[in-house]
Protein backbone atom coordinates (compact mmCIF):
# COMPACT_ATOMS: atom_id res chain seq x y z
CA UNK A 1 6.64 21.58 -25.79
CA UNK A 2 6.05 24.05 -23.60
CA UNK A 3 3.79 27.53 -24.54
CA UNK A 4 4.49 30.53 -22.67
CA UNK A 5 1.13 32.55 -22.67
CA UNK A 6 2.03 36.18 -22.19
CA UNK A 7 1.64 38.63 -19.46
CA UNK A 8 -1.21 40.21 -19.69
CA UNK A 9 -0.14 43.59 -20.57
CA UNK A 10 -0.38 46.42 -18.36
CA UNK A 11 -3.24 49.09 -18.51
CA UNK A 12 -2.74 52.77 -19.61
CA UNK A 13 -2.70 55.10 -17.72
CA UNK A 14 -5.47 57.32 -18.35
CA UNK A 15 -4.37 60.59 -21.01
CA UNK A 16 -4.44 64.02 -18.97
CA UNK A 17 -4.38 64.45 -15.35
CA UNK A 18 -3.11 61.57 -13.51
CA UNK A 19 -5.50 60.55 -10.51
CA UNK A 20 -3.84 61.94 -7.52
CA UNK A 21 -3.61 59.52 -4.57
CA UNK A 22 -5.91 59.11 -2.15
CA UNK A 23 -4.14 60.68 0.83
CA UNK A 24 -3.52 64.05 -1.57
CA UNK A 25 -6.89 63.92 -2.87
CA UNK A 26 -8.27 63.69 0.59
CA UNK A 27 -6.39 66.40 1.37
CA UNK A 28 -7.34 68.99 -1.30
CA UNK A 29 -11.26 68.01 -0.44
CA UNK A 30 -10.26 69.25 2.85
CA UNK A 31 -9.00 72.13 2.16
CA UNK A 32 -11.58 72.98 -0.37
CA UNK A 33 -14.32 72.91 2.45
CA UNK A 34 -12.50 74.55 4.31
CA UNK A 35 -12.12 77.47 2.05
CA UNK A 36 -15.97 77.41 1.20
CA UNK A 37 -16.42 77.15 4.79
CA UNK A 38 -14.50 80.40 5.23
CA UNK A 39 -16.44 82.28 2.79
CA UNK A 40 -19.84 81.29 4.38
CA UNK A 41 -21.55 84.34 6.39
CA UNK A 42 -23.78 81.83 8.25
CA UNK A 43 -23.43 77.90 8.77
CA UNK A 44 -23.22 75.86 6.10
CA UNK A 45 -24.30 71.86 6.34
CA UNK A 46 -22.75 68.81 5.10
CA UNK A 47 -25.29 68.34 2.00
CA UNK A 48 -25.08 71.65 1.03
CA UNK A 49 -21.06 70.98 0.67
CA UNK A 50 -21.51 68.15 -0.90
CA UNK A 51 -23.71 69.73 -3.59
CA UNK A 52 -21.14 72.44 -4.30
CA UNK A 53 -18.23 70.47 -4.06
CA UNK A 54 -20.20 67.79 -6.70
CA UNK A 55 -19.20 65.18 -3.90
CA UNK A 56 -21.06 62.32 -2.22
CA UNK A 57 -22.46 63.21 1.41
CA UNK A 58 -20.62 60.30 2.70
CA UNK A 59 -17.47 61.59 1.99
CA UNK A 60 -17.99 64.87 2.92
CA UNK A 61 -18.90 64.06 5.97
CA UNK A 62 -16.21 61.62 6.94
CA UNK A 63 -13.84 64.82 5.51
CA UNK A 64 -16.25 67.30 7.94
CA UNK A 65 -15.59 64.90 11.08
CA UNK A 66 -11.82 64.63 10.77
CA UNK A 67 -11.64 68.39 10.50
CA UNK A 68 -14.33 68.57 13.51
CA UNK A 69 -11.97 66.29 15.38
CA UNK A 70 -8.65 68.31 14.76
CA UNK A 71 -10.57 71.68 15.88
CA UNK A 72 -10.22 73.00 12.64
CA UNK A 73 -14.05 73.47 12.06
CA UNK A 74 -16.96 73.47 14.65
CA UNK A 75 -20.34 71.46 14.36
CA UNK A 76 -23.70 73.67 15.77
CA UNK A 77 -25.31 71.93 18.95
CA UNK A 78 -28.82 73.29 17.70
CA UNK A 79 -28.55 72.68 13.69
CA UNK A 80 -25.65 70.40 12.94
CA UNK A 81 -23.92 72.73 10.56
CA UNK A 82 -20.18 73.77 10.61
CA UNK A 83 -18.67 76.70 10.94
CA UNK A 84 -14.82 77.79 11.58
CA UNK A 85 -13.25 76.02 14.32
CA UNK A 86 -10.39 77.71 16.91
CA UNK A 87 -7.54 76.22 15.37
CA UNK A 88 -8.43 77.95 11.99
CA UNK A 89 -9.16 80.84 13.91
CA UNK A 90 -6.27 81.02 15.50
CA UNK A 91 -4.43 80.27 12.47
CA UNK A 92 -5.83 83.26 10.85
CA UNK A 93 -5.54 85.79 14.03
CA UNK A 94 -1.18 84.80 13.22
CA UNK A 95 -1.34 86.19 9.63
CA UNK A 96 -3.31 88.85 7.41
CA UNK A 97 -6.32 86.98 7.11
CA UNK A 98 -8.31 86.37 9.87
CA UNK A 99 -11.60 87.96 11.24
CA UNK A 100 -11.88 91.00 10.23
CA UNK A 101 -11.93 92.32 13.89
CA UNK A 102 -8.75 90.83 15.10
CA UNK A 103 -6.64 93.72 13.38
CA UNK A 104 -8.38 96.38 14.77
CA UNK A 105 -8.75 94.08 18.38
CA UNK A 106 -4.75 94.11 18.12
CA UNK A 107 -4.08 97.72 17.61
CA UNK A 108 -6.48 97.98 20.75
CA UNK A 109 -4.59 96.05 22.61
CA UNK A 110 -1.47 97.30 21.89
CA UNK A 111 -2.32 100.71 22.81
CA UNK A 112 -3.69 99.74 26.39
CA UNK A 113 -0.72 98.12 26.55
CA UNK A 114 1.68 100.65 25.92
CA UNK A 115 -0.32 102.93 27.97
CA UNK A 116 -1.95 101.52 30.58
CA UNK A 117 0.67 98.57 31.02
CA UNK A 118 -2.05 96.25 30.79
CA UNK A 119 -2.36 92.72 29.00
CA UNK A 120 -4.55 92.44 26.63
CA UNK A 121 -6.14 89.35 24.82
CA UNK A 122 -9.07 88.36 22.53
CA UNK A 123 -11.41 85.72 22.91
CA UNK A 124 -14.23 83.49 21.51
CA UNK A 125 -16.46 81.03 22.69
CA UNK A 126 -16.04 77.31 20.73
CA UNK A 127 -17.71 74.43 21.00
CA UNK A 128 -18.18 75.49 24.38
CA UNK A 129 -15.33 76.63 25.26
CA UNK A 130 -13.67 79.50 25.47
CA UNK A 131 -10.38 80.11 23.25
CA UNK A 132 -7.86 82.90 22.82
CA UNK A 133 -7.35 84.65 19.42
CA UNK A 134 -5.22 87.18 20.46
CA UNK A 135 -2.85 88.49 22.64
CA UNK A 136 -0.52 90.90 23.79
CA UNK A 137 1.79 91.17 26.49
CA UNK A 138 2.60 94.98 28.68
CA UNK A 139 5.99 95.66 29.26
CA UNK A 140 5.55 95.34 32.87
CA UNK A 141 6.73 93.34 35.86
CA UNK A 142 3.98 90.50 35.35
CA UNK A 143 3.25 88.57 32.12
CA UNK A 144 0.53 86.64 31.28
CA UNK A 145 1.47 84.04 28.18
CA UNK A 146 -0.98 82.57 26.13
CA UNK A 147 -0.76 81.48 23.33
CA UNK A 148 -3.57 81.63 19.95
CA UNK A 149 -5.58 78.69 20.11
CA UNK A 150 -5.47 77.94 23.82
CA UNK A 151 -8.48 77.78 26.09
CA UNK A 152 -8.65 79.67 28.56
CA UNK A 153 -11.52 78.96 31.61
CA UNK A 154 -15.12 80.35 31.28
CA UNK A 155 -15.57 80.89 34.94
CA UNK A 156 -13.14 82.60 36.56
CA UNK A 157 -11.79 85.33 33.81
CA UNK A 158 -13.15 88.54 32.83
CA UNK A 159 -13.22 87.53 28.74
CA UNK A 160 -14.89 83.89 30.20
CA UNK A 161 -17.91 85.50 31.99
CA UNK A 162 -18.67 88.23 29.18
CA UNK A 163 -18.62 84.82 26.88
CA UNK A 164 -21.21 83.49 29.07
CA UNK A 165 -23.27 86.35 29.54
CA UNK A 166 -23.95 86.59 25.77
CA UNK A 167 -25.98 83.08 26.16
CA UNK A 168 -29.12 82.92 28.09
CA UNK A 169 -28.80 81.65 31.47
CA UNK A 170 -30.33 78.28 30.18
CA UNK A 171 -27.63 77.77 27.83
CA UNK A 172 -24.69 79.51 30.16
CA UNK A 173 -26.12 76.22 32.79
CA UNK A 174 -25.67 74.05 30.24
CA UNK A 175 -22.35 74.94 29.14
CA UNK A 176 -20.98 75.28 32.85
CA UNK A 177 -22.46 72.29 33.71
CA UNK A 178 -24.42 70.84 37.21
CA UNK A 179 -21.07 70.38 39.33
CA UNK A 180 -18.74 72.86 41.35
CA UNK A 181 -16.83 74.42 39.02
CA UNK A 182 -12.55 74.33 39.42
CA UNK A 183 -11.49 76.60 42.57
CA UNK A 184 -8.53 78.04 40.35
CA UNK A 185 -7.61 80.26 43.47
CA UNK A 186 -9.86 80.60 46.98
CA UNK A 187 -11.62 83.73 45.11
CA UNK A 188 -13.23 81.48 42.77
CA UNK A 189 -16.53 81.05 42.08
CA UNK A 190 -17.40 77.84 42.30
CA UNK A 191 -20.93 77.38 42.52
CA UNK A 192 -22.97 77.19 38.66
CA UNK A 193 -25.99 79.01 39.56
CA UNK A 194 -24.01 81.82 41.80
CA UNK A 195 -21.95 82.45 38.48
CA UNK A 196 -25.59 82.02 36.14
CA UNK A 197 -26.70 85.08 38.73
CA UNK A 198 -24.42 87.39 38.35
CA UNK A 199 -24.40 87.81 34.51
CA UNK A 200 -27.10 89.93 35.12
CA UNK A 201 -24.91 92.70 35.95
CA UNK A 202 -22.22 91.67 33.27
CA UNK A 203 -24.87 92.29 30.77
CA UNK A 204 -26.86 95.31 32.48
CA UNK A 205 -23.38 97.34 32.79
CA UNK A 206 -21.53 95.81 29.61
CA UNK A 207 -18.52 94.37 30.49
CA UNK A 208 -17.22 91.84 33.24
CA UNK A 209 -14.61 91.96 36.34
CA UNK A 210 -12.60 89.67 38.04
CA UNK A 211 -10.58 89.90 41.78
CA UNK A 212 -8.13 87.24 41.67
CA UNK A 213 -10.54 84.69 40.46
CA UNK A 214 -7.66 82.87 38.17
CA UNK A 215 -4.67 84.00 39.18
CA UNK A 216 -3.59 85.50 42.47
CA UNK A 217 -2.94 88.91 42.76
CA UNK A 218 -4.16 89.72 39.37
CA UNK A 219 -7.00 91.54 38.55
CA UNK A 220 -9.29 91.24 34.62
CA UNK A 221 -12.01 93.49 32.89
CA UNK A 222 -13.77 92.17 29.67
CA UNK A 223 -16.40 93.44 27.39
CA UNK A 224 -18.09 92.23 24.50
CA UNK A 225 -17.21 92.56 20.74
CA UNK A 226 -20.56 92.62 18.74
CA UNK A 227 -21.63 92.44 14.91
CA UNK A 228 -23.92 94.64 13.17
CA UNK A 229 -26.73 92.71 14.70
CA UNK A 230 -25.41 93.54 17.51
CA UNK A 231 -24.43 89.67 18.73
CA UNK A 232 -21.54 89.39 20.89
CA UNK A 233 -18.68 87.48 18.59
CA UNK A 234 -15.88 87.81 20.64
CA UNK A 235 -14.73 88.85 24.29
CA UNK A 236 -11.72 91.22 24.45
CA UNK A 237 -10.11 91.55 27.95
CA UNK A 238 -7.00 92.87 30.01
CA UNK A 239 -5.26 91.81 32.85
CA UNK A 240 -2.83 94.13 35.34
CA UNK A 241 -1.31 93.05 38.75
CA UNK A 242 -3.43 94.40 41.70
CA UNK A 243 -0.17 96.18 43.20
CA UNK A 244 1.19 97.32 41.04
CA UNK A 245 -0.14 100.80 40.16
CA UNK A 246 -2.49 102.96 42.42
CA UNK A 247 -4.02 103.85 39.34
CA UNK A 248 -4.50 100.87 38.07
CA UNK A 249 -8.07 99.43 39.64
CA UNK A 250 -11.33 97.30 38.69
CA UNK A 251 -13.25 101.22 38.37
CA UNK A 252 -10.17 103.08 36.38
CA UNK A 253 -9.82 99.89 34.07
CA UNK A 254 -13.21 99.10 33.49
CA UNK A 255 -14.13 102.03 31.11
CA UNK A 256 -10.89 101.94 28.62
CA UNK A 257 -11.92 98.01 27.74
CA UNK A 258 -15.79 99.11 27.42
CA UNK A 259 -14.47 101.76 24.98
CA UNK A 260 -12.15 99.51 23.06
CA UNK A 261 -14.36 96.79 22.45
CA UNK A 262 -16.51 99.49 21.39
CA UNK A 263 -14.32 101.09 18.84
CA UNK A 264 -13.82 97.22 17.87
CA UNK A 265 -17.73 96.74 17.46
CA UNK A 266 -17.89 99.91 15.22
CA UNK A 267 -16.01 98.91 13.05
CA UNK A 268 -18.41 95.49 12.52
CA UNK A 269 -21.15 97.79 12.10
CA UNK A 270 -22.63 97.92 15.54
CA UNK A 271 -24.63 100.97 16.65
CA UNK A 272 -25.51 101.05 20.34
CA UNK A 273 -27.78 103.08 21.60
CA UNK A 274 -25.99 103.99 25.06
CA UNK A 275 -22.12 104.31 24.35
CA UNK A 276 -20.66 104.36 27.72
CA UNK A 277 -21.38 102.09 30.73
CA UNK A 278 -23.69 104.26 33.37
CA UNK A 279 -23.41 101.10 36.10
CA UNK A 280 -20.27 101.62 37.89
CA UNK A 281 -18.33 98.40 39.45
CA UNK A 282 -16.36 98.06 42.92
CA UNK A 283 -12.73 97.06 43.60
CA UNK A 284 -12.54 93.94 45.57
């Protein structure tokens, strides 16, 4: 005669919460750094997540790499901590909550745009790059469409070079790099240590000017948005058609972004000592 031993029964499951799966629970670890990471006022690094999050460094920092990856956070060259990345950035610059500049940036915007006709975006420099926040299109004859998140070059637009003038020109060389830059038009520049040169000026005179160095025809001012400390966190810049209104030129333009991304800056804190531009700049 046969015996049929029994099946061995199956375990429990455990009382109270049931263990989530691994895909959802790698998920909410995600977004819980990235929440902590968004309440940080300086860079935060992987052990001290761990710590706070009562989590193993390994994991963490598998978590910290995916979300590096995706753009969603941003590692530090110099000290290997995280901070925000562009696409959270530019996730936040669509709703209510992002930086706290970008609502103030906007209403600046808007109003150059309605009078001046000219379009307006903010910037920030990434990972080395350069991305757009924000921006908002004149009701003109000539549209420039970008859209939050993009990058947008570092060479050859007004936002771009007031990015790179807020480095040192060691680090602006590194981050442009030993080869001829991209001739986006014939006007150009092309050469790294031509560029490196003329930040002098974009810093002496506070804000940066392009002549159809990206797109034909069009011309671009940008000046720096600072902090308290007086650190340059974002670019905001404008862009008009070089035809299209006598009015409308490098000199005119020049002074209404200075004094945006000044009202901008205030509003971060930031107390400059000289409040208008004294060195003038010339139409090409």
């Amino acid at each position: 005669m046969t015996v049929r031993r029994p099946l061995p029964a199956k375990p429990r499951a455990a009382r109270g919460k049931a263990k989530a799966p691994s895909g959802s629970l790698s998920l909410e670890r995600g977004l819980d750094i990235l929440e902590m990471i968004e309440t940080e006022s300086t860079d935060i690094g992987v052990r001290e997540i761990a710590r706070r999050l009562g989590l193993s460094p390994a994991i963490v920092q598998r978590l910290v790499s995916s979300l590096a990856a995706r753009g969603y956070i941003d590692k530090s060259a110099e000290t290997a901590r995280y901070r925000l990345g562009y696409r959270s950035l530019a996730l936040g610059a669509n709703g209510a909550h992002g930086p706290d500049y970008l609502t103030d940036a906007r209403r600046e915007l808007e109003r150059l745009a309605l009078e001046h006709r000219l379009n307006g975006f903010v910037a920030v420099m990434r990972g080395g790059r350069a991305i757009y926040l924000l921006a908002v299109q004149a009701d003109g004859p000539v549209a420039i469409k970008v859209s939050p998140g993009s990058e947008m070059p570092l060479h050859s637009t007004g936002a771009g070079k007031v990015l790179l003038a807020s480095m040192s020109d060691g680090e602006a060389r590194k981050t442009l790099g030993s080869g001829r830059l991209a001739a986006i038009t014939p006007q150009t520049i092309t050469d790294p240590a031509a560029l490196v040169a003329a930040l002098a000026k974009v810093r002496r005179q506070g804000f940066a000017t392009v002549a159809e160095e990206n797109i034909p025809g069009v011309l671009s001012v940008g000046a720096p948005i600072r902090d308290r400390a007086g650190q340059v966190v974002a670019a905001l810049s404008v862009a008009f058609p070089k035809y299209l209104d006598g009015e409308l030129t490098l000199r005119s333009v020049a002074p209404l972004v200075a004094d945006a991304a000044l009202r901008v800056s205030r509003t971060l804190g930031w107390q400059p000592q000289r409040l208008i531009p004294t060195d003038g700049t010339h139409d090409s």
